[in-house]
C-alpha atoms as a PDB file:
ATOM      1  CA  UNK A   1       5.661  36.310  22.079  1.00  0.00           C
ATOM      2  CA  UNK A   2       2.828  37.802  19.902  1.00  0.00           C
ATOM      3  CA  UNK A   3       5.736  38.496  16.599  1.00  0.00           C
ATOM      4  CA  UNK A   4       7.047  34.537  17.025  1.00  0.00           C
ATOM      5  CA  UNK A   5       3.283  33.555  16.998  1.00  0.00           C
ATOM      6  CA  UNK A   6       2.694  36.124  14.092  1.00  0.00           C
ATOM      7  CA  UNK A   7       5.126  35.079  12.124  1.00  0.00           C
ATOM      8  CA  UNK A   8       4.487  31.546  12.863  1.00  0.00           C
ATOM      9  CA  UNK A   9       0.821  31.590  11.633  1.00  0.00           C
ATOM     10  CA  UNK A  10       2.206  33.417   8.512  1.00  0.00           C
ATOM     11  CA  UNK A  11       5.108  30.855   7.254  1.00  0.00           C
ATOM     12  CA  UNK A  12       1.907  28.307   8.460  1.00  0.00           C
ATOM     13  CA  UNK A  13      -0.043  30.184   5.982  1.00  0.00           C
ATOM     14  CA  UNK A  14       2.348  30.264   3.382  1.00  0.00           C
ATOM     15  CA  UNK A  15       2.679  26.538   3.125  1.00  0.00           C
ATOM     16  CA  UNK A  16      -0.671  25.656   3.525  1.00  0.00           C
ATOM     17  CA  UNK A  17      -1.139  27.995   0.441  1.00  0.00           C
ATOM     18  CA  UNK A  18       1.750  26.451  -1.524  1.00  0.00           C
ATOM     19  CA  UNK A  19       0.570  23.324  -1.441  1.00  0.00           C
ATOM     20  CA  UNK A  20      -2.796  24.020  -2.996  1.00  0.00           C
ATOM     21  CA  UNK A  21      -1.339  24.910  -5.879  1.00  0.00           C
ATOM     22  CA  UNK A  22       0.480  21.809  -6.436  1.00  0.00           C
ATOM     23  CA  UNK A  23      -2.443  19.529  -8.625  1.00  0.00           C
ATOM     24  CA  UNK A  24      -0.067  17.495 -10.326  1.00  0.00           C
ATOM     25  CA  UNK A  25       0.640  14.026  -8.633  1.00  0.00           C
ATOM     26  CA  UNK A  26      -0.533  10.581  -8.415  1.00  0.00           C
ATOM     27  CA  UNK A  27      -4.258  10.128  -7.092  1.00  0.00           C
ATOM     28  CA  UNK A  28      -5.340   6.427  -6.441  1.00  0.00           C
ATOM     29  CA  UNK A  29      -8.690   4.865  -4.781  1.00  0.00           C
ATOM     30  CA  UNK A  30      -9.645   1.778  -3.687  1.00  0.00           C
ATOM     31  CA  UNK A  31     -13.018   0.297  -2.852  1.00  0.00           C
ATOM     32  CA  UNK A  32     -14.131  -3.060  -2.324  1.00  0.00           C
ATOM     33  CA  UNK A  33     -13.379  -6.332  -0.738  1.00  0.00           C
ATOM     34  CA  UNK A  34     -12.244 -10.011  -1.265  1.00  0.00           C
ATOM     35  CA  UNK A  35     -15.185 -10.910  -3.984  1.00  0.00           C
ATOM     36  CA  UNK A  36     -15.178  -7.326  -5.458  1.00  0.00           C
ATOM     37  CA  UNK A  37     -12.144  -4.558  -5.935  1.00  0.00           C
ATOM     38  CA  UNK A  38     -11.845  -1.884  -7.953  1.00  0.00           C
ATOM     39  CA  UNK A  39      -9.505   0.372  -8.441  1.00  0.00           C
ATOM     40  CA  UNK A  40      -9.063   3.752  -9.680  1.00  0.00           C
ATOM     41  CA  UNK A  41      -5.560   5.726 -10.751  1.00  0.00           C
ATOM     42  CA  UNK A  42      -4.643   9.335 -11.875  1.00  0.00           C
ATOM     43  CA  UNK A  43      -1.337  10.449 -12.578  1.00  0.00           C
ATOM     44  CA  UNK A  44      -1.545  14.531 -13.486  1.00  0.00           C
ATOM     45  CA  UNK A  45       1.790  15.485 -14.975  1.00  0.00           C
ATOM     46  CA  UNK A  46       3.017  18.771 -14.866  1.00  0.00           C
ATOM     47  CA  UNK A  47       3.372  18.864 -18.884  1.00  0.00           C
ATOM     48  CA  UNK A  48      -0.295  19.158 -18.847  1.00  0.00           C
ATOM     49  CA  UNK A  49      -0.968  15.338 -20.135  1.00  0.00           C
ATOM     50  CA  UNK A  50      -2.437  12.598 -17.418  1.00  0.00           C
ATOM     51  CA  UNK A  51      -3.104   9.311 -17.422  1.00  0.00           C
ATOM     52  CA  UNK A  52      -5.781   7.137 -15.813  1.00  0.00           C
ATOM     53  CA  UNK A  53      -5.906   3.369 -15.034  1.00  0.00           C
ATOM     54  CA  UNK A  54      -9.222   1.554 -13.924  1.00  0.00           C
ATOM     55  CA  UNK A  55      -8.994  -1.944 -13.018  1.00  0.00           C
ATOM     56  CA  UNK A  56     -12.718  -3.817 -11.611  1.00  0.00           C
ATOM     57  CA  UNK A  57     -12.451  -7.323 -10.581  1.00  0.00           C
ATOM     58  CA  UNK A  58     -15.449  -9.312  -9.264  1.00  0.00           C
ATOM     59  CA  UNK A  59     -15.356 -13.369  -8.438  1.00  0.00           C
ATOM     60  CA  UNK A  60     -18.443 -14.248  -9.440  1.00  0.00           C
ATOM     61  CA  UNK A  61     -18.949 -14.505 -11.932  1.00  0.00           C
ATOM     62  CA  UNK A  62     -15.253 -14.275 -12.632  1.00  0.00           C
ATOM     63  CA  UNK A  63     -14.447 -11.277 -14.470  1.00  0.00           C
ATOM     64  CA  UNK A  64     -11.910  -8.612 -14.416  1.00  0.00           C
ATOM     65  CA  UNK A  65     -12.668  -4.988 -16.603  1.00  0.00           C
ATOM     66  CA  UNK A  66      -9.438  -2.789 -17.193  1.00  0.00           C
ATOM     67  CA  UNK A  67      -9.640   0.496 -18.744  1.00  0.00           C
ATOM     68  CA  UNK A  68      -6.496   3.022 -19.622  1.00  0.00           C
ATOM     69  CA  UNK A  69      -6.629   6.631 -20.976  1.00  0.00           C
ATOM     70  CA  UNK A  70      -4.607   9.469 -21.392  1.00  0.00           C
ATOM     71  CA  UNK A  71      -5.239  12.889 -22.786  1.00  0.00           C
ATOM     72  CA  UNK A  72      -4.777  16.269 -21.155  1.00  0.00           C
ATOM     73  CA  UNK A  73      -5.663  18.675 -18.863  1.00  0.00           C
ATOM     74  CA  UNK A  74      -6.245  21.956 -17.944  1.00  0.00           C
ATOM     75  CA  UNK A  75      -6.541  23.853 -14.891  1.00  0.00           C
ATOM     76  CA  UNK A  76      -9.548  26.984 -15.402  1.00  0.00           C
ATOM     77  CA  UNK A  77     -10.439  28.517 -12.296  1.00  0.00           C
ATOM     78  CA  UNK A  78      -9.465  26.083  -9.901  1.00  0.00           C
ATOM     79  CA  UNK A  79     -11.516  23.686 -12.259  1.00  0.00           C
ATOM     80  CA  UNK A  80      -9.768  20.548 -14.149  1.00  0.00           C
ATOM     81  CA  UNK A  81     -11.372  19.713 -17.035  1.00  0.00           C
ATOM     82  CA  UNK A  82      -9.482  16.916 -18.939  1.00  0.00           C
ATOM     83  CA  UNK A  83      -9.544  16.310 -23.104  1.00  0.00           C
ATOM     84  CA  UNK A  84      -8.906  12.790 -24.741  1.00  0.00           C
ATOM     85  CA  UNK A  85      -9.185  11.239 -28.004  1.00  0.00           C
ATOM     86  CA  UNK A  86     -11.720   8.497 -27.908  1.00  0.00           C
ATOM     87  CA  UNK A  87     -10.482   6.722 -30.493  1.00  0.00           C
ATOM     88  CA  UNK A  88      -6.892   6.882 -29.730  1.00  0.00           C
ATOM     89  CA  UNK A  89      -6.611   7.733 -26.205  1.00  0.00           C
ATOM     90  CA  UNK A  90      -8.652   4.908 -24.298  1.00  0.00           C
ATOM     91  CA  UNK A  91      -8.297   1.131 -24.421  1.00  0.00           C
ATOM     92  CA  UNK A  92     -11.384  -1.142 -23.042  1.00  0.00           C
ATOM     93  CA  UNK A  93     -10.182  -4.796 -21.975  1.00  0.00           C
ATOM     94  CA  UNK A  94     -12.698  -7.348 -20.544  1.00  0.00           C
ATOM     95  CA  UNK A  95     -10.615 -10.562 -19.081  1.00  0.00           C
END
């Protein structure tokens, strides 16, 4: 009994410690409700390059903001510090 709960809190381990590795994926929030939503997404791809979309939208007054950028990014020390091109790399639309 004590080596099958060993080695179950081990292969436990071991996935628990796999999957912190894994950063790149899709991240999205939400926030908001019927007069005001915005919206947040990340994509991380494992090449190193991401892209993010931002989309506000508030009824009144009637507007809706969207922002896109891409760039890269780096993992240092379990820290992700992400590099774009501000003239090339983001787009600013007001609707």
């Amino acid at each position: 009994m004590k080596t099958f709960t060993l080695i179950l809190f081990l292969i436990s381990s071991l996935s628990i410690i796999g999957k912190s590795n894994q950063i790149p994926g899709d991240y999205l929030y939400k926030s908001g409700n019927a007069k005001h939503n915005i919206e947040y997404k990340l994509q991380l791809f494992k090449d190193g390059t991401f892209t993010f979309h931002s989309l506000t939208n508030i009824e009144n007054p009637p507007q809706k903001n969207y922002l896109f950028g891409k760039g890269t990014w780096a993992n240092e020390a379990k820290v992700i510090t992400f590099h774009t091109n501000k003239e090339n790399d983001i787009n600013e639309n007001t609707l």
